[in-house]
Protein backbone atom coordinates (compact mmCIF):
# COMPACT_ATOMS: atom_id res chain seq x y z
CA UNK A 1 -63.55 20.34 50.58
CA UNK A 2 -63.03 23.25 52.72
CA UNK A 3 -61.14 26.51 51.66
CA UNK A 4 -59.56 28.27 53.81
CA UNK A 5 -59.25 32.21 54.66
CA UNK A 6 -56.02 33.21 53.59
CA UNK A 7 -54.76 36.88 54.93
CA UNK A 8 -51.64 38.91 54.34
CA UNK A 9 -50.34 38.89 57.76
CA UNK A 10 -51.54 34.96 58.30
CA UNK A 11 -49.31 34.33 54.60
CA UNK A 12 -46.24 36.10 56.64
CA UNK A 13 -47.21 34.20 59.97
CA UNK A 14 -46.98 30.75 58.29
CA UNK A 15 -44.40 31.31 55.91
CA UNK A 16 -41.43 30.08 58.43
CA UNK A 17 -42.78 27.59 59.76
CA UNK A 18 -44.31 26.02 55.27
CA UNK A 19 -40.52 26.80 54.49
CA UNK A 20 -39.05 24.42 57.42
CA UNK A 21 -41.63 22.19 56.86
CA UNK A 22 -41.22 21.66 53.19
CA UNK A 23 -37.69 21.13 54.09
CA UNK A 24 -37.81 18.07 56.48
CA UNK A 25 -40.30 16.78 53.93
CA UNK A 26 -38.23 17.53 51.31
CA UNK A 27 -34.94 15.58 52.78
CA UNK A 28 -37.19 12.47 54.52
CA UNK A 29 -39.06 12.10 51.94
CA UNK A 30 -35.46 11.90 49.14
CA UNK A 31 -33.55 9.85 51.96
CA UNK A 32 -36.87 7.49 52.06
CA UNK A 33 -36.10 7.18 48.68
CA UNK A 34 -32.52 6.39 48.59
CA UNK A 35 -33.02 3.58 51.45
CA UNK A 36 -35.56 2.05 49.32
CA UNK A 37 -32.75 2.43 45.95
CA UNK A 38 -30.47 0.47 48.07
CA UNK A 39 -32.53 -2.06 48.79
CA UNK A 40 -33.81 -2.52 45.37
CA UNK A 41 -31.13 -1.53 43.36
CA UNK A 42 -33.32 0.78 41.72
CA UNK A 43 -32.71 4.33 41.07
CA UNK A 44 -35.36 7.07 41.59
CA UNK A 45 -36.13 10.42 39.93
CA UNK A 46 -35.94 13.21 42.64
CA UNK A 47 -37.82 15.95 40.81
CA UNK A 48 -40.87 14.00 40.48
CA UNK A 49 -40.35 12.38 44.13
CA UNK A 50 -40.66 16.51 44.88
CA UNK A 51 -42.97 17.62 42.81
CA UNK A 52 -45.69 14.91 43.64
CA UNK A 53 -45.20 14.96 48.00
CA UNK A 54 -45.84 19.45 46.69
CA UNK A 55 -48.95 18.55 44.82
CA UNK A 56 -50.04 16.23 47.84
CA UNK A 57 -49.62 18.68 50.17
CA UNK A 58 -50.79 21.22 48.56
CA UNK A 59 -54.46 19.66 48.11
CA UNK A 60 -54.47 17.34 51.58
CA UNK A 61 -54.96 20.30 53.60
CA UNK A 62 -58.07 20.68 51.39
CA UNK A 63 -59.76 17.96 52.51
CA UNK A 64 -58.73 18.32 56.23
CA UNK A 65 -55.39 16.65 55.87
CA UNK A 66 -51.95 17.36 56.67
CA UNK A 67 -48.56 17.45 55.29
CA UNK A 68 -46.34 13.99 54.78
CA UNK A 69 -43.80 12.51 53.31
CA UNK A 70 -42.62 9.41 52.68
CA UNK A 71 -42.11 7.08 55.62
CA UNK A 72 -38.60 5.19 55.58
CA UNK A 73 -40.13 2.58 58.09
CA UNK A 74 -42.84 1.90 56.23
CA UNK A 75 -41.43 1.91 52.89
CA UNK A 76 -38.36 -0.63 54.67
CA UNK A 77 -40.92 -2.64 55.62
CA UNK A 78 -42.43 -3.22 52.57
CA UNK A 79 -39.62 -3.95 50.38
CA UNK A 80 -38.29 -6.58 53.19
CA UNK A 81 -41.90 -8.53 52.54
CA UNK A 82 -41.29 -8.66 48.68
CA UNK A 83 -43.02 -5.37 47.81
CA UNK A 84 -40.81 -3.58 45.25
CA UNK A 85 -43.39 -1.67 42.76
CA UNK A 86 -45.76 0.79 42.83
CA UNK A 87 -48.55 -1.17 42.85
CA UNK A 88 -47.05 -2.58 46.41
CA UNK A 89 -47.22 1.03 47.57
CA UNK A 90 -50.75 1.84 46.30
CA UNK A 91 -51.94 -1.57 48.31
CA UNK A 92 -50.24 -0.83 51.33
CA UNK A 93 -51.92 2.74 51.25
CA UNK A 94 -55.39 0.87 50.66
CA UNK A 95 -54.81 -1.03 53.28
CA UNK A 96 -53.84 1.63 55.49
CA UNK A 97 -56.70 3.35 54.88
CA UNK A 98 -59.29 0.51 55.23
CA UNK A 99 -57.32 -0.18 58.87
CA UNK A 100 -57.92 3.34 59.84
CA UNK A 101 -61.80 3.29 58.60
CA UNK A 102 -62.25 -0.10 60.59
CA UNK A 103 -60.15 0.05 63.21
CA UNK A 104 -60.20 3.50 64.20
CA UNK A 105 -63.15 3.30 66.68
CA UNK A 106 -61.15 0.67 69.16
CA UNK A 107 -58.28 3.10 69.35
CA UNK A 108 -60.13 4.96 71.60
CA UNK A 109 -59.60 2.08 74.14
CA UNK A 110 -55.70 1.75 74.30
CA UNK A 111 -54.76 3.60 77.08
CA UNK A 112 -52.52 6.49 76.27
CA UNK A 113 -49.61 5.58 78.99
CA UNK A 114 -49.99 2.16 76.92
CA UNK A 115 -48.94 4.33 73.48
CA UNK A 116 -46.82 6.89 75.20
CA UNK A 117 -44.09 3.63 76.45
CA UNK A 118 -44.91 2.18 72.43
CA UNK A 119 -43.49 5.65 71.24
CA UNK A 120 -40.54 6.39 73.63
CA UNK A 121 -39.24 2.37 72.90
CA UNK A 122 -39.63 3.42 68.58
CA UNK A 123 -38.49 6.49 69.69
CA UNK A 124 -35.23 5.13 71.55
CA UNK A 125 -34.37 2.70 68.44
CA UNK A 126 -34.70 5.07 66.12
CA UNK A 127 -32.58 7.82 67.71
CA UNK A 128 -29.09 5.10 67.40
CA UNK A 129 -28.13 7.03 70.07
CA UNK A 130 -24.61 5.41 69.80
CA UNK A 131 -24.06 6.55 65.83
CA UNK A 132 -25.06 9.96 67.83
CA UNK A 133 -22.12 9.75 70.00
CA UNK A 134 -19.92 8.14 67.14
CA UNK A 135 -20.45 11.06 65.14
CA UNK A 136 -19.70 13.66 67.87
CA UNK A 137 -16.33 12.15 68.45
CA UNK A 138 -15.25 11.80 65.11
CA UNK A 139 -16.99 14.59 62.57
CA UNK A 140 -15.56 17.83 62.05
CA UNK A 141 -16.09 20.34 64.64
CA UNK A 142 -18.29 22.40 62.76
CA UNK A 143 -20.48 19.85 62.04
CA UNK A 144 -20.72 18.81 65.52
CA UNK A 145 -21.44 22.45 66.22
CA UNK A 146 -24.45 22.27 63.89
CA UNK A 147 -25.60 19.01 65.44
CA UNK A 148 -25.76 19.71 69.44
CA UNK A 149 -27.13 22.72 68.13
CA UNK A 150 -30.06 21.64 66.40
CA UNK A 151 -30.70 19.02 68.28
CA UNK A 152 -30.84 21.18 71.61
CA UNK A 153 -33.10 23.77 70.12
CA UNK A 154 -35.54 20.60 69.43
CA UNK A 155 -35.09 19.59 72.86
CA UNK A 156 -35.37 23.10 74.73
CA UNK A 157 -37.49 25.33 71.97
CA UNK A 158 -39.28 23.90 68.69
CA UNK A 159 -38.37 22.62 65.19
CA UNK A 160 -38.70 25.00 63.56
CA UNK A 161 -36.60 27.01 65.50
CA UNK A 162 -33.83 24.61 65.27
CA UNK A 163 -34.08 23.81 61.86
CA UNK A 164 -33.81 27.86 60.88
CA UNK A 165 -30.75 27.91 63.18
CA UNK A 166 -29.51 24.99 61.48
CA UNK A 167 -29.54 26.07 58.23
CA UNK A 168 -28.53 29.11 58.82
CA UNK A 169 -25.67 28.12 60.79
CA UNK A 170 -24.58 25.33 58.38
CA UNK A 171 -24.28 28.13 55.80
CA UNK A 172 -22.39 30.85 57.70
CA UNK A 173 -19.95 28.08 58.67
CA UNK A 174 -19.53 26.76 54.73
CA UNK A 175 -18.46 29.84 53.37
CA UNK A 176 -16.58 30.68 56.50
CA UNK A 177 -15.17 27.63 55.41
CA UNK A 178 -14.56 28.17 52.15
CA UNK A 179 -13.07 31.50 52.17
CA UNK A 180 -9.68 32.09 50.52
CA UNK A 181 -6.80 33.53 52.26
């Protein structure tokens, strides 16, 4: 348990890039959630879905950890294999953990160039790079706008960056859009 020094101008430094952060784990975590309703055909209860991934990440850093949020592959995964309850989730988190405690030592013997092509192939399937270019040709321009937007300032410049810009360009275009004549 370690806590840690917390200054006024370290509070303003951080705030940014907490508030972006909380937001990405705010949306994966409630679209992990959704994908896992439509698999199920279960419904789930957003507020506590948000107030439990706060309370987590509130106290991981704590103990050395780090923020997260619920993992759509993961949580896929398990529902396909027949795990649909909580108690699936709590064993697949035991399990996780015991892998890491066990297993941990050998990573240090994959070759990085060896995880680095295992990342850019999961990388390249997840991106559906054609839904990308679907959605360019056939969304509204201002959403397309928004899109190439953020997703250059990932690219070129940071997340955080881009997901300010985002937000704040989203918005400015909504209630341009929205204005009455």
């Amino acid at each position: 348990l370690h806590f840690p020094a917390i200054t006024g101008s370290r509070l303003v430094e951080l705030a940014g890039p907490a508030f972006t952060i909380a937001m990405l784990g705010a949306i994966e975590s409630l679209l992990s959630a959704v994908v896992a309703d439509g698999m199920t055909g279960t419904r789930h209860h957003p507020n506590q879905e948000l107030i439990g991934q706060g309370i987590a990440n509130i106290l991981c850093p704590l103990f050395g950890g780090f923020a997260a949020t619920g993992a759509i592959a993961r949580t896929a995964t398990n529902i396909r294999n027949g795990g649909n309850s909580p108690l699936a989730g709590i064993v697949h988190s035991v399990v996780l953990i015991l892998v890491l405690l066990i297993l941990a030592p050998l990573a240090a013997f994959i070759p990085l160039c060896a995880l680095s092509a295992i990342l850019f192939v999961v990388a390249y399937n997840m991106s559906e790079i054609h839904l990308f270019i679907n959605i360019v040709k056939q969304a509204p321009r201002s959403d397309v706008i928004v899109l190439l937007t953020t997703f250059g300032l990932t690219v070129f410049v940071d997340l955080i960056v881009a997901v300010s810009v985002g937000i704040i360009l989203r918005a400015v275009l909504f209630r341009l859009s929205t204005r009455r004549p």
